[in-house]
Protein backbone atom coordinates (compact mmCIF):
# COMPACT_ATOMS: atom_id res chain seq x y z
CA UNK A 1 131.83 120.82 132.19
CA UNK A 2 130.20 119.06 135.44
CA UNK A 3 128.23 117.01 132.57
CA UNK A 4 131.45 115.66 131.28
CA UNK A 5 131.05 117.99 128.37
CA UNK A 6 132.81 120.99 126.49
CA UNK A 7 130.25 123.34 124.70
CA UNK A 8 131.62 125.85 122.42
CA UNK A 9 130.55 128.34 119.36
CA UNK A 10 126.74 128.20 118.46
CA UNK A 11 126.35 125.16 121.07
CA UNK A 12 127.19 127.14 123.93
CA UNK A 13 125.48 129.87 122.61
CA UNK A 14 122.48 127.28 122.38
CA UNK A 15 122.85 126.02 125.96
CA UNK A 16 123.27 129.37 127.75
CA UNK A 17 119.66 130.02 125.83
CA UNK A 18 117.69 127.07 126.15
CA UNK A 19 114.56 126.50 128.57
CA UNK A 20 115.66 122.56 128.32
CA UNK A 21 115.35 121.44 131.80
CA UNK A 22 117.95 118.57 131.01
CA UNK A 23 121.10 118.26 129.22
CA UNK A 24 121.14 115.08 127.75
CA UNK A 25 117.90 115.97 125.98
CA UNK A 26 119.23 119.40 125.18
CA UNK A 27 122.13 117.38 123.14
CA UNK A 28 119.52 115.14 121.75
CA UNK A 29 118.21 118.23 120.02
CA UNK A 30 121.39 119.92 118.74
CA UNK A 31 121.36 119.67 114.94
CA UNK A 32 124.77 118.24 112.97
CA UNK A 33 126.51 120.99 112.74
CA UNK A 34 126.05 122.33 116.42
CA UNK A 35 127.40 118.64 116.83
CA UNK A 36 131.02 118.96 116.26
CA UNK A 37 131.15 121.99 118.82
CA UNK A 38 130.88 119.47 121.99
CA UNK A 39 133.52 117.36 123.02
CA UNK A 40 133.69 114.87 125.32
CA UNK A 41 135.02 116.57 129.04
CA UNK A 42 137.37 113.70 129.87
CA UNK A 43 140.03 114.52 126.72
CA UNK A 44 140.35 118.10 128.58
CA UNK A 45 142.23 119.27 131.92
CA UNK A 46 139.50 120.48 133.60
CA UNK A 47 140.91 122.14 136.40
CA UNK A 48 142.96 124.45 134.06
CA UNK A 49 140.60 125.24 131.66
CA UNK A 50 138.06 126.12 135.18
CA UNK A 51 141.13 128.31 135.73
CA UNK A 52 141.78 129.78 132.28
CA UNK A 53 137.58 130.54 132.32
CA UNK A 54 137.83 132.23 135.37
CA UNK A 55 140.91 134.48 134.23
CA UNK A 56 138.72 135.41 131.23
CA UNK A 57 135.99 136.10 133.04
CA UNK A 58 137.62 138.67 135.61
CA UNK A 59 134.61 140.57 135.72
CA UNK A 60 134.38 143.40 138.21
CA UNK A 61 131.40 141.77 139.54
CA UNK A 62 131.30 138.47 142.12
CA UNK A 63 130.37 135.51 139.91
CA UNK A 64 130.72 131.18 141.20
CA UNK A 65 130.94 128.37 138.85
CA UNK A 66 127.54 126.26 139.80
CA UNK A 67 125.91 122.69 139.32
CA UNK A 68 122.90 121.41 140.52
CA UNK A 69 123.98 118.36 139.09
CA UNK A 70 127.29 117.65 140.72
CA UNK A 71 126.84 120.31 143.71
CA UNK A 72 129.40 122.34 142.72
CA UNK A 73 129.74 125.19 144.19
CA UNK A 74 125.95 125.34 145.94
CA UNK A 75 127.51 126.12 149.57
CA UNK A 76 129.37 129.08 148.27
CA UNK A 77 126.36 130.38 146.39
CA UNK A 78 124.53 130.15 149.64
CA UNK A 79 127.05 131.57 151.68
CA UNK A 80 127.18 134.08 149.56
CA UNK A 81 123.92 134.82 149.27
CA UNK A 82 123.34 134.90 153.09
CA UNK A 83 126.04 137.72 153.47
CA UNK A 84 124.22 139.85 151.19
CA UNK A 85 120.95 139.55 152.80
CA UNK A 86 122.29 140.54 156.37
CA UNK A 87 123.74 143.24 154.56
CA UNK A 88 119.94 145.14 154.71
């Protein structure tokens, strides 16, 4: 999403995967059919479908949605990870 793209199917399954350090050249490499399963970000509401993914992913265990690219959520990651160390 913070690339201004929707992966889904085998593409996603692809990305989650792959040691390619950037996306563009990750797309680059995605064969025809892989193709059709991204979309272009901007003909989705991102907010709700940040909000429908995080419903679905109600997992009993604390998880952020992160970019290195666009910042996105780096501060909480660090806050986060701050508590847990003065936890010791």
């Amino acid at each position: 999403l913070d690339n201004g793209w929707v992966l889904a199917g085998d593409a996603l399954r692809e990305w989650t995967s792959s040691d390619a350090p950037d996306f563009d050249e990750f797309l680059a490499e995605l064969d025809e059919i892989k193709s059709t399963q991204v979309d272009d970000a901007a003909s989705y509401h991102i907010d709700e479908l940040r909000q429908e993914l995080a419903e679905e992913l109600s997992l009993p265990v604390p998880y952020l949605f992160i970019s290195s690219v666009s910042n996105l959520g780096l501060d909480q990651l660090k806050d986060l990870l701050w508590r847990a160390l003065q936890e010791d």
